[in-house]
Protein backbone atom coordinates (compact mmCIF):
# COMPACT_ATOMS: atom_id res chain seq x y z
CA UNK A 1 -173.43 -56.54 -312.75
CA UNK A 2 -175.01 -59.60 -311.26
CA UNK A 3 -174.25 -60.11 -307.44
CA UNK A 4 -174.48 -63.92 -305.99
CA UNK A 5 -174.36 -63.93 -302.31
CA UNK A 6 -172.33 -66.57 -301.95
CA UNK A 7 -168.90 -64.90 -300.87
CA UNK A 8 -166.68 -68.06 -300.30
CA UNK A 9 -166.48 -68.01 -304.03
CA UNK A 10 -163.54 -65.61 -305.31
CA UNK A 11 -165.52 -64.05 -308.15
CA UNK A 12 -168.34 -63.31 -305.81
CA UNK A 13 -165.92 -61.53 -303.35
CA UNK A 14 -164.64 -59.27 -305.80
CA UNK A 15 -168.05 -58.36 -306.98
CA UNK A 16 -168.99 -57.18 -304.05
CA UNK A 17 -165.92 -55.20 -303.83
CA UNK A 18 -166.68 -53.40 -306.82
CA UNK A 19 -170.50 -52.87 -305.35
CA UNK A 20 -168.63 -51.31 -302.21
CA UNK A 21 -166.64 -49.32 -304.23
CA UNK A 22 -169.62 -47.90 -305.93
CA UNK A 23 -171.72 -47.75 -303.12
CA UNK A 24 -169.04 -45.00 -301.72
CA UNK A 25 -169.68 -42.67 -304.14
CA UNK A 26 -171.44 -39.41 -302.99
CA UNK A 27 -171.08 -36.98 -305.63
CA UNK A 28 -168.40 -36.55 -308.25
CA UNK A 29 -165.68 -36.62 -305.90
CA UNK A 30 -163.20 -38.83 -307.12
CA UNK A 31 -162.61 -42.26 -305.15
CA UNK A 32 -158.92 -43.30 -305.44
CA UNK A 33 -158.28 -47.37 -305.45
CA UNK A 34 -153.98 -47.36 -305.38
CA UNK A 35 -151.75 -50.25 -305.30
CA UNK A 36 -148.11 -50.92 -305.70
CA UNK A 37 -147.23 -52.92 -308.86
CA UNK A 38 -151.20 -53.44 -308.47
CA UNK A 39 -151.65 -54.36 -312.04
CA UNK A 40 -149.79 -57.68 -311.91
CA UNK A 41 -151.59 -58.51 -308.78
CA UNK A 42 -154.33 -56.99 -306.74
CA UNK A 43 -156.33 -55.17 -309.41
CA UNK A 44 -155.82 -58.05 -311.98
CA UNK A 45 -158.50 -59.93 -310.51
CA UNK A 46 -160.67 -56.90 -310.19
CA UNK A 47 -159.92 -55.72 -313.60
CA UNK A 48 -160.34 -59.42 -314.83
CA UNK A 49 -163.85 -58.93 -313.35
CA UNK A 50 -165.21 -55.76 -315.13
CA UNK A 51 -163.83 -57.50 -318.39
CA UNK A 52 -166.25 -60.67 -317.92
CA UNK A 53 -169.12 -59.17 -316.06
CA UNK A 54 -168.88 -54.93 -316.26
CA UNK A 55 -167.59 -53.96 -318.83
CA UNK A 56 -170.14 -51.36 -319.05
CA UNK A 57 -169.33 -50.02 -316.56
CA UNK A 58 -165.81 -48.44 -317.56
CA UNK A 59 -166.37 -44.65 -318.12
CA UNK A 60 -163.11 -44.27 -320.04
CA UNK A 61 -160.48 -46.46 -321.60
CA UNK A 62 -157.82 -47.40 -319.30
CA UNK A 63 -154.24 -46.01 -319.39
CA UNK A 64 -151.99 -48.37 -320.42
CA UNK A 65 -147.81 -49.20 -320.15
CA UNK A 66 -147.24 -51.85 -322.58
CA UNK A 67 -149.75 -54.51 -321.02
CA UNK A 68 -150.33 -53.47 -317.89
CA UNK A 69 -153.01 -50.89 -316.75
CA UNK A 70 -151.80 -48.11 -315.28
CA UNK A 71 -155.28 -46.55 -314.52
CA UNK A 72 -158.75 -47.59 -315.43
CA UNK A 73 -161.92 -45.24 -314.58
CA UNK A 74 -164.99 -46.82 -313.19
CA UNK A 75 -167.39 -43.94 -312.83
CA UNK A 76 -165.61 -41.54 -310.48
CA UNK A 77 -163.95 -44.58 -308.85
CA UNK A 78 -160.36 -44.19 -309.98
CA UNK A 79 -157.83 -47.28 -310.26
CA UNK A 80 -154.29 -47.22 -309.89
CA UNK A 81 -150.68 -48.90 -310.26
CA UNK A 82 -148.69 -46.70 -307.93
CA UNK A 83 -145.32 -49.07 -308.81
CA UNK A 84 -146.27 -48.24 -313.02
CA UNK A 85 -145.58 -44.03 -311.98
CA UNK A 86 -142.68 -44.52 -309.91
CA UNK A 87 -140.97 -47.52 -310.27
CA UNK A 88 -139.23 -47.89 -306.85
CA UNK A 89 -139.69 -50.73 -304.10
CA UNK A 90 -142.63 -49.69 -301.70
CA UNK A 91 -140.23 -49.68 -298.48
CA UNK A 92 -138.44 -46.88 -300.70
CA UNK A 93 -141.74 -44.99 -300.69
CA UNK A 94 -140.98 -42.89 -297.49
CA UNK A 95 -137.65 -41.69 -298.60
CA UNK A 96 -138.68 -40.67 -301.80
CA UNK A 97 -141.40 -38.23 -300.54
CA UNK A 98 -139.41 -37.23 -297.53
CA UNK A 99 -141.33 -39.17 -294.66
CA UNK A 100 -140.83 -40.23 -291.49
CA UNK A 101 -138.44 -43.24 -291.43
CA UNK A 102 -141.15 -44.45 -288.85
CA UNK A 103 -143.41 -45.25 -291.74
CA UNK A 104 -142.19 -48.14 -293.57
CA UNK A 105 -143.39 -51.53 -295.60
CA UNK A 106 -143.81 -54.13 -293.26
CA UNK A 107 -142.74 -58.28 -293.53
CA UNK A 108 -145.08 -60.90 -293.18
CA UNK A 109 -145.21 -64.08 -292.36
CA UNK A 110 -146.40 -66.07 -295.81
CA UNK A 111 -144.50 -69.50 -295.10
CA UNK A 112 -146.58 -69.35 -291.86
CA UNK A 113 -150.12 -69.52 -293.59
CA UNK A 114 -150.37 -73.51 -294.00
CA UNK A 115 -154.47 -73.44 -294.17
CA UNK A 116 -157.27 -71.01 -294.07
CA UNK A 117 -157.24 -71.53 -290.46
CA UNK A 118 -153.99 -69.88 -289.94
CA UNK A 119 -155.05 -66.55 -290.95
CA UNK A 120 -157.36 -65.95 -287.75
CA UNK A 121 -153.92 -67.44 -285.74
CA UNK A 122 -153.97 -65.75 -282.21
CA UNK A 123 -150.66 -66.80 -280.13
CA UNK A 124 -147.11 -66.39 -280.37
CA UNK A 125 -145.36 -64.09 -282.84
CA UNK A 126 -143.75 -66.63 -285.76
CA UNK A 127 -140.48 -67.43 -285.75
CA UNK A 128 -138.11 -64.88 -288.05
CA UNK A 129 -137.84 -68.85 -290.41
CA UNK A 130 -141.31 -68.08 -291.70
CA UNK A 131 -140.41 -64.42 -293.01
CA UNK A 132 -138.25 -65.27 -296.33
CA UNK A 133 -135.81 -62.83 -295.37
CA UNK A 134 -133.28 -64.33 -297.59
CA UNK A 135 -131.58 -61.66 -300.33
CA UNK A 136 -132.36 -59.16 -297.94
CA UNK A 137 -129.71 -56.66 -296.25
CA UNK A 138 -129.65 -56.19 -292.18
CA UNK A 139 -130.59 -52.60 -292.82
CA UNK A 140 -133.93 -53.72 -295.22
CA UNK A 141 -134.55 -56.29 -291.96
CA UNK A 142 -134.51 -53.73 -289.23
């Protein structure tokens, strides 16, 4: 894989994600990468990736529901769609393995993210307008 060290650019960030990634690996141990419904957003751009540039680099064929990965196998480093084995919402998560109702899928602000400035924003917490809450019961609020 070729690695330019200019990180503003998306591709580049993502490569050197993967180089992290592979950097971690001590032994055999498997490295597990999970998301929820990962495949139709965070690992698309990483999978995306290792399609243009790393191909190679796959150790096995990835796992597949109908077109989305459910697991692909980069050496030991393991990626995963949590959402494509158990289709629930993430704030269901804790109830389905019986955690603590303390642990729980937090809201955030998108609306509130105008520019890239905004996302090193230090002051006052944003008003409840900038958390789409709409659709959502009082009970999935609190």
């Amino acid at each position: 894989m070729t690695f330019f060290p200019d990180s503003k650019q998306p591709h580049n960030l993502i490569q050197r994600f993967i180089l992290y990634a592979m950097a971690q690996q001590k032994d055999s141990t498997p490295i597990y990468i999970t998301g929820h419904n990962a495949s139709k957003f965070d690992t698309s751009f990483i999978f995306k990736e290792l399609l243009l540039e790393g191909l190679t680099l796959i150790t096995e064929a990835p796992i597949r529901r109908g077109s989305s990965i459910m697991s692909l196998k980069l050496g030991s480093i393991m990626f995963r769609d949590s959402y494509l084995f158990s289709p629930v919402k993430l704030r269901k998560f804790p109830e389905l393995f019986n955690l603590s109702t303390d642990i729980r899928k937090g809201m955030f602000p998108y609306t509130f993210i105008k520019s890239e400035a905004d996302i090193d924003y230090k002051g006052n917490f944003p008003s409840e307008d900038y958390f789409e809450l709409g659709g959502l019961s009082n009970k999935e609020i609190d």
